[in-house]
N, C-alpha and C. Protein backbone atom coordinates (compact mmCIF):
# COMPACT_ATOMS: atom_id res chain seq x y z
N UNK A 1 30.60 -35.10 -12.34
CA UNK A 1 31.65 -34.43 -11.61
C UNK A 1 31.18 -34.07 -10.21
N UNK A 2 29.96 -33.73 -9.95
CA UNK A 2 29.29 -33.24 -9.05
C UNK A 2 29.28 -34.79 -7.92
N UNK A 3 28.97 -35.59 -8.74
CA UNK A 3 28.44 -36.79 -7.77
C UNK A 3 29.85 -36.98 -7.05
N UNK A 4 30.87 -37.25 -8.09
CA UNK A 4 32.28 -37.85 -7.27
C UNK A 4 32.88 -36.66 -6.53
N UNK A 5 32.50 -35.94 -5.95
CA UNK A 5 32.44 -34.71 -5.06
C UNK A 5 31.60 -35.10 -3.58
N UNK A 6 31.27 -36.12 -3.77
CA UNK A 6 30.33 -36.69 -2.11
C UNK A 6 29.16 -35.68 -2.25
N UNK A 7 29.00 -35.92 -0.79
CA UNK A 7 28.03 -35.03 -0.23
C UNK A 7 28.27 -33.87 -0.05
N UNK A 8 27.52 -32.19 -0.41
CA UNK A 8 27.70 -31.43 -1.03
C UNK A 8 28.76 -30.89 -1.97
N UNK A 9 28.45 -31.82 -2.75
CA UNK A 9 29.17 -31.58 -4.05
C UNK A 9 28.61 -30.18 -4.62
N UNK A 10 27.30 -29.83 -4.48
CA UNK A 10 26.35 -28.74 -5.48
C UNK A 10 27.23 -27.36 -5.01
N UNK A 11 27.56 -27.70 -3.74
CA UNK A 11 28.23 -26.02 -2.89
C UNK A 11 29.51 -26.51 -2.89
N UNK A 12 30.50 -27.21 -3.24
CA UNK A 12 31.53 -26.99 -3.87
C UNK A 12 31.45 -26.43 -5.35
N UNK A 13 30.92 -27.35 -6.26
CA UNK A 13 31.06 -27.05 -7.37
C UNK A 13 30.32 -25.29 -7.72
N UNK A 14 29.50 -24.66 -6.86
CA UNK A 14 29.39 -23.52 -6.55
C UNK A 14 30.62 -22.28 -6.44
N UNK A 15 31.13 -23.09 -5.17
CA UNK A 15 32.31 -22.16 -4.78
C UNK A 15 33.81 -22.54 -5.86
N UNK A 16 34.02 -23.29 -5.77
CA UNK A 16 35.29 -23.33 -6.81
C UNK A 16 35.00 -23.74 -7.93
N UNK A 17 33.40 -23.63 -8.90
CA UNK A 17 33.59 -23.50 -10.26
C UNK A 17 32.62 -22.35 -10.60
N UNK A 18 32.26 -21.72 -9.68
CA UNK A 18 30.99 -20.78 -9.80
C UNK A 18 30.18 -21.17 -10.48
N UNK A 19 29.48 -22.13 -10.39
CA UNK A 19 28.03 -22.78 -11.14
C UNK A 19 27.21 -22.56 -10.30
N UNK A 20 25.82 -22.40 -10.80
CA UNK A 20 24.70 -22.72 -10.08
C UNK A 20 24.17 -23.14 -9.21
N UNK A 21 24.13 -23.29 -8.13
CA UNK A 21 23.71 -24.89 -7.23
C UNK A 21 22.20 -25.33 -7.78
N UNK A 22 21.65 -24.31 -7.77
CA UNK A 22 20.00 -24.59 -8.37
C UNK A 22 20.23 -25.49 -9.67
N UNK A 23 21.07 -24.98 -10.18
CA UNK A 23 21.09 -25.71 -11.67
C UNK A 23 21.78 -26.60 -11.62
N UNK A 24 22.70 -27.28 -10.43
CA UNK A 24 23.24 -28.33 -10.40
C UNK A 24 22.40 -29.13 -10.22
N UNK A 25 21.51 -28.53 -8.88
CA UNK A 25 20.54 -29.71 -8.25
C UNK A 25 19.29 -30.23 -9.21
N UNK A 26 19.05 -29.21 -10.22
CA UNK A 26 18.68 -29.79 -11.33
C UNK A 26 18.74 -30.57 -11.79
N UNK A 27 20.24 -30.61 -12.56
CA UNK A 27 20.86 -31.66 -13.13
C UNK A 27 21.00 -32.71 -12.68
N UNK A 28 21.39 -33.12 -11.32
CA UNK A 28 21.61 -33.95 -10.80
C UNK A 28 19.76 -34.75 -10.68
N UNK A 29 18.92 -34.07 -10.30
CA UNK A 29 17.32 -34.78 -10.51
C UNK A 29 17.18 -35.25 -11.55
N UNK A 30 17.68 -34.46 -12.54
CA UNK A 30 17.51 -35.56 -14.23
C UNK A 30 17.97 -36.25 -14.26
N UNK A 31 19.44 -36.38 -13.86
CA UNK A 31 20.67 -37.32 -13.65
C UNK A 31 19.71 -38.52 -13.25
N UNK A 32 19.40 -38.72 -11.30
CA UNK A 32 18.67 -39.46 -11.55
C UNK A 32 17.59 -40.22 -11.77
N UNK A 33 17.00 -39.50 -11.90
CA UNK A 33 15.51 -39.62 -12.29
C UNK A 33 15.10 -39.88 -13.86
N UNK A 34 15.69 -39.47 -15.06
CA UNK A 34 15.94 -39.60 -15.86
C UNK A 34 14.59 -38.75 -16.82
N UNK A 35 14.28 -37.81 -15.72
CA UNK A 35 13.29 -37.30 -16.40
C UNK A 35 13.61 -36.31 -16.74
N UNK A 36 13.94 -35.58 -18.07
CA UNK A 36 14.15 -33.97 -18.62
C UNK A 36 13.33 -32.86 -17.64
N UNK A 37 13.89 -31.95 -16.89
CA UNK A 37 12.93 -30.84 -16.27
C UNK A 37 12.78 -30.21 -17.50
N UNK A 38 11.43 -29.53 -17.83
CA UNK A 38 11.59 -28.31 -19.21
C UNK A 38 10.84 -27.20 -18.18
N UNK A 39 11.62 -26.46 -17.80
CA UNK A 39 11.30 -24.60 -17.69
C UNK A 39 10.14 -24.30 -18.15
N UNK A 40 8.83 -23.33 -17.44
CA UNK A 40 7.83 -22.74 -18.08
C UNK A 40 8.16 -21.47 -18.37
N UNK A 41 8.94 -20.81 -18.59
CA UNK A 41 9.42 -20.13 -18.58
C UNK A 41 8.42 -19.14 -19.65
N UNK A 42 7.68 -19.38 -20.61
CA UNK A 42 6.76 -18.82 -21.49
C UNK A 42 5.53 -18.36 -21.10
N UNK A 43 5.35 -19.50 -19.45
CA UNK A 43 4.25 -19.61 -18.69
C UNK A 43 4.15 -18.10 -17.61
N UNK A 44 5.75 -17.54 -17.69
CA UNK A 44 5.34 -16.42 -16.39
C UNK A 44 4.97 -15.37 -16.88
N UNK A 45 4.86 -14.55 -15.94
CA UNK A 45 4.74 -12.99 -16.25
C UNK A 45 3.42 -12.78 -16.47
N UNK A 46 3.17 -11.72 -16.90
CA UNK A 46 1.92 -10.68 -17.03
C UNK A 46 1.41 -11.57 -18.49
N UNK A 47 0.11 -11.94 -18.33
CA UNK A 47 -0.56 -12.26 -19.60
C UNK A 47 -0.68 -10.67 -20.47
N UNK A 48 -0.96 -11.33 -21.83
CA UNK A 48 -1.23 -9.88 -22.30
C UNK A 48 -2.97 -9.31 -22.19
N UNK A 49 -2.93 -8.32 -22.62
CA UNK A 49 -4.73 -7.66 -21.93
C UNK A 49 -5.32 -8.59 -23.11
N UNK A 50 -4.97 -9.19 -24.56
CA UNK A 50 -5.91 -9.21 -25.56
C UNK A 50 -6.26 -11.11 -24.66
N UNK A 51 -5.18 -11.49 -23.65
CA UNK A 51 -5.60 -12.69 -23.50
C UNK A 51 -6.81 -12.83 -22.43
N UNK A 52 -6.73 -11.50 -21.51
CA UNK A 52 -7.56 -11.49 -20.37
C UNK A 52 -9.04 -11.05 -20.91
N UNK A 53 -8.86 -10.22 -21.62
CA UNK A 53 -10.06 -9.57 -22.23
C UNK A 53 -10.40 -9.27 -23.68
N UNK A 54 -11.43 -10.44 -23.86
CA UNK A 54 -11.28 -11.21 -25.37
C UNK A 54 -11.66 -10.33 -26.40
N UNK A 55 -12.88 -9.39 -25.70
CA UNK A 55 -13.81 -8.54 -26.82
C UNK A 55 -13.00 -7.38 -26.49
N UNK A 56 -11.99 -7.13 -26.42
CA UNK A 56 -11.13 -5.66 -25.99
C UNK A 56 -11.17 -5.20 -27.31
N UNK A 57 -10.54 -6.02 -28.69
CA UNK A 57 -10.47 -5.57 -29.68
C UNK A 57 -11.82 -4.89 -30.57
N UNK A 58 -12.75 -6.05 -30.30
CA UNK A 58 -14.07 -5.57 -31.03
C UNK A 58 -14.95 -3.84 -30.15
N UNK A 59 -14.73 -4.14 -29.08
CA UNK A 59 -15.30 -3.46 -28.28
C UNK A 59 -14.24 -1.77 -28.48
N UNK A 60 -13.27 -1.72 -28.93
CA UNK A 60 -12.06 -0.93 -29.24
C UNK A 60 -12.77 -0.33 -30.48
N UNK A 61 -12.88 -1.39 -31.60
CA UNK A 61 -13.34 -1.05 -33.03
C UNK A 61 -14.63 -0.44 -33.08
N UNK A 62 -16.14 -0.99 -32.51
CA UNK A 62 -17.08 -0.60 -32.47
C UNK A 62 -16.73 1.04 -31.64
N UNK A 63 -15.99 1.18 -30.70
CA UNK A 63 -16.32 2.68 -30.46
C UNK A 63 -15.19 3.88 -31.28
N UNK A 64 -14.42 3.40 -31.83
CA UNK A 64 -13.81 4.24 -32.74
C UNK A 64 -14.66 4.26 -34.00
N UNK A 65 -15.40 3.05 -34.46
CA UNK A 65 -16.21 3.65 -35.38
C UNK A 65 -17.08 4.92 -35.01
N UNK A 66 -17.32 4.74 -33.89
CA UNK A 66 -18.87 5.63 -33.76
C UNK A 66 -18.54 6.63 -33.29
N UNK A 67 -16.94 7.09 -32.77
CA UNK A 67 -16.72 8.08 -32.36
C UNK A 67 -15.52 8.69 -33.65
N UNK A 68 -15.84 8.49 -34.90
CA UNK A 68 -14.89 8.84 -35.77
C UNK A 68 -15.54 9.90 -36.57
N UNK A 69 -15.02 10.85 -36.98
CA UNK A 69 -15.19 12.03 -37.56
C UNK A 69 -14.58 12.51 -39.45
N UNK A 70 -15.78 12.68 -40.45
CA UNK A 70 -15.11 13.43 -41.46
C UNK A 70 -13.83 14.08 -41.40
N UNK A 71 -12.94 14.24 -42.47
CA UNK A 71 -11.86 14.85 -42.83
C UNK A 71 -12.84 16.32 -42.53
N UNK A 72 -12.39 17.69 -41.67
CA UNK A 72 -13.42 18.72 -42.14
C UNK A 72 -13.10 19.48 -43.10
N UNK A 73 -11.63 19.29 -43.51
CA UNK A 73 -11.49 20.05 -45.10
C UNK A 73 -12.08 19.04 -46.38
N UNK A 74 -13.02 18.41 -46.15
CA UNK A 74 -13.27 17.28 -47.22
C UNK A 74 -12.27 16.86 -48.16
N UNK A 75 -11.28 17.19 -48.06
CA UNK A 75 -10.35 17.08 -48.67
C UNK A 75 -9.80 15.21 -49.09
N UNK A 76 -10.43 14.46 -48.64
CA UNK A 76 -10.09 13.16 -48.15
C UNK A 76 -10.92 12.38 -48.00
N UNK A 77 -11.20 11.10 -48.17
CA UNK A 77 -12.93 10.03 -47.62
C UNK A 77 -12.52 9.54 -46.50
N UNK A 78 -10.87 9.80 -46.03
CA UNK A 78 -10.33 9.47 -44.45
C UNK A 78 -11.55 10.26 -43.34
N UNK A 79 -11.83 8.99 -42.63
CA UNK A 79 -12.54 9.26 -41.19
C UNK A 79 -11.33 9.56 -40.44
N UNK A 80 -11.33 10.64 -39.09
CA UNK A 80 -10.19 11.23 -38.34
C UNK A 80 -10.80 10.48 -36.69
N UNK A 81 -9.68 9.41 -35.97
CA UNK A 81 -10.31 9.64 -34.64
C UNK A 81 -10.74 10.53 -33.76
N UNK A 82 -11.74 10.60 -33.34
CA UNK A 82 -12.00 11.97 -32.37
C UNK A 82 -11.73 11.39 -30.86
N UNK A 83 -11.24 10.09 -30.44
CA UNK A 83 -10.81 9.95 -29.19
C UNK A 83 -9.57 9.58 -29.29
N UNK A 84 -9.10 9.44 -27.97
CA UNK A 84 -7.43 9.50 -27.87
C UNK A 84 -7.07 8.28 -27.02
N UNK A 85 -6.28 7.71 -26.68
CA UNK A 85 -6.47 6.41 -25.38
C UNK A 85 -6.52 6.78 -24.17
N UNK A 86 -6.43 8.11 -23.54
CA UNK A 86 -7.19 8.11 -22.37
C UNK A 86 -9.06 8.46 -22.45
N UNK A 87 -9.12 8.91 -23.46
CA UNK A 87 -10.75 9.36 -24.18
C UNK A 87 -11.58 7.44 -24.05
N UNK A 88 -10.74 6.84 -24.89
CA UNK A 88 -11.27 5.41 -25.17
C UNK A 88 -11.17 4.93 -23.84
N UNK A 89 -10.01 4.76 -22.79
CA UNK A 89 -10.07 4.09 -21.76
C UNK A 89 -11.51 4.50 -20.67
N UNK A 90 -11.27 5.53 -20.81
CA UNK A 90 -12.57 5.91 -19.75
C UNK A 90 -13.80 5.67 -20.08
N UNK A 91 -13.49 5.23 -21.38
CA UNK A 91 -15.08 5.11 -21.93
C UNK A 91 -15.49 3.83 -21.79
N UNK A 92 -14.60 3.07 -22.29
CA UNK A 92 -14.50 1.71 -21.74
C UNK A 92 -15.25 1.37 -20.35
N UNK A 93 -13.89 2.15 -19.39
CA UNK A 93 -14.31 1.78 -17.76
C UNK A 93 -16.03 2.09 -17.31
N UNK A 94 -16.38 3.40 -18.16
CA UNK A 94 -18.07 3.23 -17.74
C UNK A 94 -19.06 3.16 -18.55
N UNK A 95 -18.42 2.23 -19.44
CA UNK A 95 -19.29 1.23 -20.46
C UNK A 95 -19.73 0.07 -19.98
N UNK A 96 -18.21 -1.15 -19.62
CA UNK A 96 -17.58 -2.43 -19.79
C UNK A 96 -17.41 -2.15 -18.12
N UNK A 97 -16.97 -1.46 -17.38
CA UNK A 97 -16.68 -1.47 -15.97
C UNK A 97 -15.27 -2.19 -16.27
């Protein structure tokens, strides 16, 4: 529809069908090129921290072990954390830097 529209067809079919132009001009590259574009779309944004920083988890576990504390009513064989996540973060930063 776009093509038999001439030359700027993408900014018509914009203005009197409210489509895309980006996504026309898309289409129209697959059109002819015949190559599928696929979106990275999974690829953007903020990685997560466990991807940037591999030993975050172990390095997390080893200091909650060692900073973990008896139930003090013995009431329990539950260990209680004695740090908090700003307690762990800082400890981290001048541990690990």
């Amino acid at each position: 529809m776009v093509k038999g529209l001439g030359r700027g067809g993408a900014r018509q079919a914009q203005i009197q069908l409210g489509w895309d132009r980006t996504t026309v001009r898309k289409g129209l590259h697959e059109l002819n090129s015949g190559i599928v574009c696929v979106d990275a779309v999974s690829q953007r944004g903020r990685k997560p921290l466990e991807a940037r920083l591999a030993n975050l988890e172990a390095d997390l576990r080893a200091m909650g072990e060692a900073a973990s504390q008896t139930d003090p009513t013995f009431r329990t064989t539950q260990t209680l954390p004695a740090l908090d996540r700003r307690g762990a973060r800082r400890r981290l930063v001048e541990e690990k830097g």
